[in-house]
PDB file of N, CA and C in Angstrom:
ATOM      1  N   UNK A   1     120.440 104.370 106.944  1.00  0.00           N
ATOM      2  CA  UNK A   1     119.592 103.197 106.949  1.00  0.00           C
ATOM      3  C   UNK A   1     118.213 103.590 107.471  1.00  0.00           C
ATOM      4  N   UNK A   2     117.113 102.999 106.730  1.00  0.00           N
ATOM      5  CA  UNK A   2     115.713 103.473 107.116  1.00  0.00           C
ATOM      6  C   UNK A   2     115.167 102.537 107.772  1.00  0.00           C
ATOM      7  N   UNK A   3     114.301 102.866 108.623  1.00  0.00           N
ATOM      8  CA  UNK A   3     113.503 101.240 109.280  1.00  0.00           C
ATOM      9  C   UNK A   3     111.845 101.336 108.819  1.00  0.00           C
ATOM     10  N   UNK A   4     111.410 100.040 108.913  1.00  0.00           N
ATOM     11  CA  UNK A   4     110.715  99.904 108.048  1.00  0.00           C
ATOM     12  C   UNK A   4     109.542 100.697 108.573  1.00  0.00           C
ATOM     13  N   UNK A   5     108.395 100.623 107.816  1.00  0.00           N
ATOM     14  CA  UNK A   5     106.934 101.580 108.331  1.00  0.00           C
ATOM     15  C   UNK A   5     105.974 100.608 108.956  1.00  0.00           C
ATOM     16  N   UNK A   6     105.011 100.421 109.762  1.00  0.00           N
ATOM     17  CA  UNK A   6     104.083  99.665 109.897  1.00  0.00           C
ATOM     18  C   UNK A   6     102.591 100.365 110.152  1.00  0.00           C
ATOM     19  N   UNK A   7     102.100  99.690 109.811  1.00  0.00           N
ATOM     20  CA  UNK A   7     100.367 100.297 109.684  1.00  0.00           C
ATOM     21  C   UNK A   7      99.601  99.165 110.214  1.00  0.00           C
ATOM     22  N   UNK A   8      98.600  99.487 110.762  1.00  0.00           N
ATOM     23  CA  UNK A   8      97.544  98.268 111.428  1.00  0.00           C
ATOM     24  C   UNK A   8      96.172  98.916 110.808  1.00  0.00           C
ATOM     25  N   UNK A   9      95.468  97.853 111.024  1.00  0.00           N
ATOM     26  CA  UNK A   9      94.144  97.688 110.325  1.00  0.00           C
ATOM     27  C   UNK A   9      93.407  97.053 111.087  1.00  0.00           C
ATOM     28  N   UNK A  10      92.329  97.343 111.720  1.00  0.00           N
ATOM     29  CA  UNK A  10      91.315  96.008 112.618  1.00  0.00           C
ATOM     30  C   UNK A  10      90.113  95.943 111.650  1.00  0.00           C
ATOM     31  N   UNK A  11      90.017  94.724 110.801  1.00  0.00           N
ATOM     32  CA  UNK A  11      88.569  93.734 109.960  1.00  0.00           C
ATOM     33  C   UNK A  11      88.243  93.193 110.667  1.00  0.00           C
ATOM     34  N   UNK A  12      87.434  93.056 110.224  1.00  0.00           N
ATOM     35  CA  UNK A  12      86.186  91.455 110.236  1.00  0.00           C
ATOM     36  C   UNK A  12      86.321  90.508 109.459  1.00  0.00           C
ATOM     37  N   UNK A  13      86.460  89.431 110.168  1.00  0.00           N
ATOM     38  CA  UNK A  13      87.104  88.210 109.058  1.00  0.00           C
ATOM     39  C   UNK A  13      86.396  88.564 107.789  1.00  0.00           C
ATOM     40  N   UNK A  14      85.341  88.449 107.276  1.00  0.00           N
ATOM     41  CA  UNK A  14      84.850  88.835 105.979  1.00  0.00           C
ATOM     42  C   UNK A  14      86.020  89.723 105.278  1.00  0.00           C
ATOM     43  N   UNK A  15      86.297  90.656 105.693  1.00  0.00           N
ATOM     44  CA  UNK A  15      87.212  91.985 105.196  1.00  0.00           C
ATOM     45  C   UNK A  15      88.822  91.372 105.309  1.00  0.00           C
ATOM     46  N   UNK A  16      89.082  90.623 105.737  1.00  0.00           N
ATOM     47  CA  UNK A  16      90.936  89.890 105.967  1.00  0.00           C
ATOM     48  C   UNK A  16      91.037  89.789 103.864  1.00  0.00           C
ATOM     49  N   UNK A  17      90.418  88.801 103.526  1.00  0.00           N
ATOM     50  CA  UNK A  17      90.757  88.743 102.044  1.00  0.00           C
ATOM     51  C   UNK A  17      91.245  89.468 101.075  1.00  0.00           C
ATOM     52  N   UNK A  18      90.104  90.463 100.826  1.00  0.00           N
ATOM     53  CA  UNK A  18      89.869  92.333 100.359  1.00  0.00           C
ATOM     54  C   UNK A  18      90.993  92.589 100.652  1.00  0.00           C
ATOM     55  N   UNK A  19      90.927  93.025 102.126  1.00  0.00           N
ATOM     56  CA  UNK A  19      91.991  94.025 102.864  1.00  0.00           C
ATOM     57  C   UNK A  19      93.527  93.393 102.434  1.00  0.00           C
ATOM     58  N   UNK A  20      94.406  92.327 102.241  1.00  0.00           N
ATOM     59  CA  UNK A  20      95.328  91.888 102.261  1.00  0.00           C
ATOM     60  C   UNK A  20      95.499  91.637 100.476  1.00  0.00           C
ATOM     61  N   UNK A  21      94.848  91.453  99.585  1.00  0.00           N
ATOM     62  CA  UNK A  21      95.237  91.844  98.053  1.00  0.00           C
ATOM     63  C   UNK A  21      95.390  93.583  97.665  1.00  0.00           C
ATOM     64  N   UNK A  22      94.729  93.880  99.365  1.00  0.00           N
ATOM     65  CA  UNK A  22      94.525  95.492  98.149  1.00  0.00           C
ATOM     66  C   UNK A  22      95.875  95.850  99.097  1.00  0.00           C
ATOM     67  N   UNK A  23      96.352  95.513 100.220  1.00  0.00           N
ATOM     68  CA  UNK A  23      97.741  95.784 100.227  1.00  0.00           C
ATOM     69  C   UNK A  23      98.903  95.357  99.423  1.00  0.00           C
ATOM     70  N   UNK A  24      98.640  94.171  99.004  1.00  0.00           N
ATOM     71  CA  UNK A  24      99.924  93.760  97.771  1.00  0.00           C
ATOM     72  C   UNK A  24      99.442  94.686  96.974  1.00  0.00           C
ATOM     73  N   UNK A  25      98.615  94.756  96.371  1.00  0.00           N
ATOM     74  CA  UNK A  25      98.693  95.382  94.960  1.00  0.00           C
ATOM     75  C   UNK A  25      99.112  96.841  95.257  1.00  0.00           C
ATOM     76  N   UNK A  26      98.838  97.448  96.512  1.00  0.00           N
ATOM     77  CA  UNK A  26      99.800  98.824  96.813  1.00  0.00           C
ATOM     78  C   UNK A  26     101.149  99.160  96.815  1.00  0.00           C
ATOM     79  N   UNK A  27     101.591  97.794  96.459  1.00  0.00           N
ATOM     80  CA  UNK A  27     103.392  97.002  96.729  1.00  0.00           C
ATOM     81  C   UNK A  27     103.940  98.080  97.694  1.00  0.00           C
ATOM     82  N   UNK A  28     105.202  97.809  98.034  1.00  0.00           N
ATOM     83  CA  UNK A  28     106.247  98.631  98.820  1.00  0.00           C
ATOM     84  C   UNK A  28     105.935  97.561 100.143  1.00  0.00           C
ATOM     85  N   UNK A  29     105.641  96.705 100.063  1.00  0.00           N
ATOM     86  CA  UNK A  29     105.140  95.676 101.700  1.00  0.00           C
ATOM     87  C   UNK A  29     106.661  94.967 101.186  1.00  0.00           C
ATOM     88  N   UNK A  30     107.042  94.631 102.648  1.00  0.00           N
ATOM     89  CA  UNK A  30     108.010  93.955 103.478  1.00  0.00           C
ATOM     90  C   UNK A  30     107.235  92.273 103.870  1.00  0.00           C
ATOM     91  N   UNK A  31     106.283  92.430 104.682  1.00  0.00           N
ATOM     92  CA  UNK A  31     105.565  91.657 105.085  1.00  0.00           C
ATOM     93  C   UNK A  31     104.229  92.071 105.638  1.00  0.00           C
ATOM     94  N   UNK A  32     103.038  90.464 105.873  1.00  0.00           N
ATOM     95  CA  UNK A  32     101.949  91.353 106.156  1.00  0.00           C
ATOM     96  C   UNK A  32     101.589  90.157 107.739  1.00  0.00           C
ATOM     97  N   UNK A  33     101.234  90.607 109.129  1.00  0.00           N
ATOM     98  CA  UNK A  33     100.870  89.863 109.616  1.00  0.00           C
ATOM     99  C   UNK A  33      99.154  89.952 109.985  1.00  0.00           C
ATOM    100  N   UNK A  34      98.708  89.053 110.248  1.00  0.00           N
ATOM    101  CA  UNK A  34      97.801  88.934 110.761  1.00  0.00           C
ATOM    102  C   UNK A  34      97.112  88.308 112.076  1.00  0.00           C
ATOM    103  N   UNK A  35      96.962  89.088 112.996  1.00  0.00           N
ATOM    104  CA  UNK A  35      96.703  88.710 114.242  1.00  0.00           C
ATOM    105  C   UNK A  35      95.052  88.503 114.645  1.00  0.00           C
ATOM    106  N   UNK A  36      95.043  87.377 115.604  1.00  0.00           N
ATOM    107  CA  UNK A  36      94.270  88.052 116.355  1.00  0.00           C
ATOM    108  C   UNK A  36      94.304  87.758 117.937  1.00  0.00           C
ATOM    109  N   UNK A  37      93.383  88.744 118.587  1.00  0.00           N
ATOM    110  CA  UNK A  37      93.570  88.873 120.487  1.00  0.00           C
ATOM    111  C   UNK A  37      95.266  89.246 120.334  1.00  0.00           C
ATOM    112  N   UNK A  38      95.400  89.618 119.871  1.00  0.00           N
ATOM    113  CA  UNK A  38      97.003  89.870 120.105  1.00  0.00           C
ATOM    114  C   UNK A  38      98.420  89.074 119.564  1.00  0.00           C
ATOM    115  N   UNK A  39      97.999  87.741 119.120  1.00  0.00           N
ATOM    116  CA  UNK A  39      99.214  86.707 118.721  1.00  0.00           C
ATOM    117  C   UNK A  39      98.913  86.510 117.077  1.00  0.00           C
ATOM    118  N   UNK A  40      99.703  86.106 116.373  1.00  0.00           N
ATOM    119  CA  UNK A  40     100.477  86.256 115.134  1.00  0.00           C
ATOM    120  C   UNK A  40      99.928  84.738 114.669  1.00  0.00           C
ATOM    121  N   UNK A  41      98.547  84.439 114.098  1.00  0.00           N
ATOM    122  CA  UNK A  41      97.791  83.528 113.339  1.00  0.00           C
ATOM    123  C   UNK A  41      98.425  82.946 111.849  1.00  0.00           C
ATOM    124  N   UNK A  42      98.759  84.391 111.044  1.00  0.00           N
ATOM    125  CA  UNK A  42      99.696  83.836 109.631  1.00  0.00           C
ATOM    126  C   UNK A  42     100.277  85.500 109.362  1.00  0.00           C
ATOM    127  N   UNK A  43     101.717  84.941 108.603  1.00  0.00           N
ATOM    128  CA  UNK A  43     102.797  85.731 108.430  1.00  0.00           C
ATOM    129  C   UNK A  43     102.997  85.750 106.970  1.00  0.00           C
ATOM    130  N   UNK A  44     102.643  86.539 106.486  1.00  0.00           N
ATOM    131  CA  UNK A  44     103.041  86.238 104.601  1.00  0.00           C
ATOM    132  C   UNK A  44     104.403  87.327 104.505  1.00  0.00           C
ATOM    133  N   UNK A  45     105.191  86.673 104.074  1.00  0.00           N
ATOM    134  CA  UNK A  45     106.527  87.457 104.028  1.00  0.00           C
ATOM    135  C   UNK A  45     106.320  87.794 102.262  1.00  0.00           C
ATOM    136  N   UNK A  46     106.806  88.819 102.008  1.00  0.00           N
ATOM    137  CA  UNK A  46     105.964  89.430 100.681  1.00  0.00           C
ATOM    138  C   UNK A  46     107.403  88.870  99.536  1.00  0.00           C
ATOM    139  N   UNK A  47     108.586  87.983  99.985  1.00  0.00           N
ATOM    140  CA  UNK A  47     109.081  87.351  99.614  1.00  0.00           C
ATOM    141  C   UNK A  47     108.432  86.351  98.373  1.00  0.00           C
ATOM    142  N   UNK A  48     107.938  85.811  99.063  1.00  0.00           N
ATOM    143  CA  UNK A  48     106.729  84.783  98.851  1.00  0.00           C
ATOM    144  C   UNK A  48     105.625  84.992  97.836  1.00  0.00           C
ATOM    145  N   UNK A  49     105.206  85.847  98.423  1.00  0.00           N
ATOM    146  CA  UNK A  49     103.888  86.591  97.621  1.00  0.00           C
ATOM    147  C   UNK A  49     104.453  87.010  96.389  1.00  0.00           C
ATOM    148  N   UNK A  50     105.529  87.503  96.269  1.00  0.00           N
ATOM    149  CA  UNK A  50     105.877  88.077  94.736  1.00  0.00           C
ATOM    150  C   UNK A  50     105.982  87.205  93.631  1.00  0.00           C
ATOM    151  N   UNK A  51     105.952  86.059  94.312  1.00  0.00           N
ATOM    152  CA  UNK A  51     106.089  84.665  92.901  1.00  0.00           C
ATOM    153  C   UNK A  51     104.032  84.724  93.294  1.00  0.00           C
ATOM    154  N   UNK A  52     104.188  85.077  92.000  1.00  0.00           N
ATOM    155  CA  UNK A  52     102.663  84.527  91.581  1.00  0.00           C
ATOM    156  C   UNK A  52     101.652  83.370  91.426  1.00  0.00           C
ATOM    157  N   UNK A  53     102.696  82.568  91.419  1.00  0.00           N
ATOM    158  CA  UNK A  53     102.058  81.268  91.467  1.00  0.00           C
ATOM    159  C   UNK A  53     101.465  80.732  92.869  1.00  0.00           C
ATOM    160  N   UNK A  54     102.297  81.455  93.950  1.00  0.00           N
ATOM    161  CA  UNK A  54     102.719  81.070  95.528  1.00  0.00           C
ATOM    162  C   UNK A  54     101.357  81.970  96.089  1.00  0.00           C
ATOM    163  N   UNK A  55     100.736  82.998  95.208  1.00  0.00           N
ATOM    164  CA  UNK A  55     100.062  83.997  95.928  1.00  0.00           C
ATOM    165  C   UNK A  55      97.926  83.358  95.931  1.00  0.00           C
ATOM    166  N   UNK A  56      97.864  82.559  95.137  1.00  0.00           N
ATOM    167  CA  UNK A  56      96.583  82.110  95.316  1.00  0.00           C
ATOM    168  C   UNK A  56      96.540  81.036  96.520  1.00  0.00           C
ATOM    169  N   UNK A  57      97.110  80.425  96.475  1.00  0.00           N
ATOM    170  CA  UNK A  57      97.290  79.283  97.420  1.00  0.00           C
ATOM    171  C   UNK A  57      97.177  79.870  98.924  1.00  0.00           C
ATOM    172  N   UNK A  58      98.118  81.190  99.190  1.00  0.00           N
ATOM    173  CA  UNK A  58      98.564  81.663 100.324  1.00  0.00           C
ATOM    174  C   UNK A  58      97.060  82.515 100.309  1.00  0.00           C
ATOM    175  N   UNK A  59      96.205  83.200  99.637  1.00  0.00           N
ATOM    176  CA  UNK A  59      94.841  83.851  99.820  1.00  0.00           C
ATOM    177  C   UNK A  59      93.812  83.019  99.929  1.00  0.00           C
ATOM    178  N   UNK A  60      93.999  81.166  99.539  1.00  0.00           N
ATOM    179  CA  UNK A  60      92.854  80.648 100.186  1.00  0.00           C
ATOM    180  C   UNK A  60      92.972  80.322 101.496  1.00  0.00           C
ATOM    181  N   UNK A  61      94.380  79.698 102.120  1.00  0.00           N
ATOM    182  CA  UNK A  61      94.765  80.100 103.302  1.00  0.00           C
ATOM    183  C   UNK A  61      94.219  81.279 103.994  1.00  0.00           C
ATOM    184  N   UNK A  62      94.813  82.307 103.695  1.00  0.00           N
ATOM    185  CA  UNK A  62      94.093  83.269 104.612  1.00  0.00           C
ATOM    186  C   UNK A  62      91.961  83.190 104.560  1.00  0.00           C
ATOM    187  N   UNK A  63      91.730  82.930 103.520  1.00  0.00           N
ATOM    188  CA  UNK A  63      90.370  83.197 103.792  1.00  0.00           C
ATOM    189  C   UNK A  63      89.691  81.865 103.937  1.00  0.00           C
ATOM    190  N   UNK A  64      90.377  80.670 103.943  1.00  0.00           N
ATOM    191  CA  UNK A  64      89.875  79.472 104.838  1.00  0.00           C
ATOM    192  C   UNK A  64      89.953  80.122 106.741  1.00  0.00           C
ATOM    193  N   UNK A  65      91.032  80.800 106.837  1.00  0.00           N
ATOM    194  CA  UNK A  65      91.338  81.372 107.920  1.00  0.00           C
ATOM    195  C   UNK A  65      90.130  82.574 108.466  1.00  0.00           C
ATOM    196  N   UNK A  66      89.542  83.739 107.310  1.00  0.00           N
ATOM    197  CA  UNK A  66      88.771  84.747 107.832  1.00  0.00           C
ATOM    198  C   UNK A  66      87.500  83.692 107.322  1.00  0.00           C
ATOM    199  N   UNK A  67      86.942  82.638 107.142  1.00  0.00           N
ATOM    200  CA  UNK A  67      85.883  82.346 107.438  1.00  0.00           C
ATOM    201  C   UNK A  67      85.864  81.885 108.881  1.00  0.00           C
ATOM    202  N   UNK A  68      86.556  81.743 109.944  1.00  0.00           N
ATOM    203  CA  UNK A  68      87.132  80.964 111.235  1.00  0.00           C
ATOM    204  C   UNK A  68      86.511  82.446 112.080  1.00  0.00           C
ATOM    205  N   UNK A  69      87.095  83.194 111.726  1.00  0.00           N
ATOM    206  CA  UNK A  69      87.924  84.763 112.193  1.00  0.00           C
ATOM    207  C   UNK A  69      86.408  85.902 112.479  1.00  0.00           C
ATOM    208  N   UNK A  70      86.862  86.620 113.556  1.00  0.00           N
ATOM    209  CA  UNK A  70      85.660  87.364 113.829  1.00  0.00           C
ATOM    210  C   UNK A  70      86.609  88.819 113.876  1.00  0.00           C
ATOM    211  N   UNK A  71      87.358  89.539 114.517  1.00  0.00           N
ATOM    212  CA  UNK A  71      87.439  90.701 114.773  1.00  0.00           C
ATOM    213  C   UNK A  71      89.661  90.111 114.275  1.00  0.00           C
ATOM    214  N   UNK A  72      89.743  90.822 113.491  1.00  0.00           N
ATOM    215  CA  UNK A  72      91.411  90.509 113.259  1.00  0.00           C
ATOM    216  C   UNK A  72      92.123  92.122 113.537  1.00  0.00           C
ATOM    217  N   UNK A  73      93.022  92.286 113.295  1.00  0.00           N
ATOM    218  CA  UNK A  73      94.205  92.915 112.946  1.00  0.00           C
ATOM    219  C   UNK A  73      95.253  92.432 112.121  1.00  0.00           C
ATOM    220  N   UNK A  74      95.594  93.143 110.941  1.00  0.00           N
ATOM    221  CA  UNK A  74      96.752  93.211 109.662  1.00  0.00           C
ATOM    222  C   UNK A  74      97.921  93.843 110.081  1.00  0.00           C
ATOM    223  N   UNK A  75      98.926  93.887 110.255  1.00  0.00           N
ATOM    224  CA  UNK A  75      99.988  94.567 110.393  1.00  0.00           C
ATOM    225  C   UNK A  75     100.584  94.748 109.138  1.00  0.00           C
ATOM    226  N   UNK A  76     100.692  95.677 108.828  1.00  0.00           N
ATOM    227  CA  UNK A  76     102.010  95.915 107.249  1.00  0.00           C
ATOM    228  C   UNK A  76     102.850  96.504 107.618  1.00  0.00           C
ATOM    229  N   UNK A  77     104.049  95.999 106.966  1.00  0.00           N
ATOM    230  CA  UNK A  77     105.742  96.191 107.385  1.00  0.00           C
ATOM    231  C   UNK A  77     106.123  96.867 105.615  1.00  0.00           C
ATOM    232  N   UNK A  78     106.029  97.831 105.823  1.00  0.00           N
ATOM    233  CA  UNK A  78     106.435  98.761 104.256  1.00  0.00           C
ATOM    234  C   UNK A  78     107.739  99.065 104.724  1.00  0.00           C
ATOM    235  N   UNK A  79     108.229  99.033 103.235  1.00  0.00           N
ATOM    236  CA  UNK A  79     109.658  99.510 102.959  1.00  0.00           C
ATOM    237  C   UNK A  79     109.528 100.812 102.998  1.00  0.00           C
ATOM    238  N   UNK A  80     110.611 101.352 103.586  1.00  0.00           N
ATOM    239  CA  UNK A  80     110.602 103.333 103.627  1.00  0.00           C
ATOM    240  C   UNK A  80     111.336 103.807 101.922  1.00  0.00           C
TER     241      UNK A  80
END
């Protein structure tokens, strides 16, 4: 049994949008979080994201969110 990989990223709200399509489209994501100061703001479980219809809705969310947002962190949870 493998456990999963995680990678962090620190943007600038401007960069949350960008940064979080160009990880789906890298696929192999589990999930993606996005923090900031340290606590867990929004959780896209890549469940979710894989229905296409579910995935615009959930990116104006996030970037109603990085217009708010000054200094973030992404967490990605990749499958091994």
């Amino acid at each position: 049994m493998s456990e999963d990989k995680k990678e962090e990223f620190k943007v600038s709200g401007s960069e949350i949008v960008e940064k979080v399509k160009k990880v789906i489209h890298e696929g192999n994501v589990r999930r993606i979080l996005i923090k900031q100061e340290g606590k867990v703001v929004i959780e896209i479980p890549m469940t979710i994201a894989a229905v296409g219809a579910l995935l615009a809705p959930l990116l104006a969310a996030v970037g109603a969110f990085a217009a708010l947002a000054t200094n973030c962190t992404i967490e990605v949870e990749r499958k091994e």
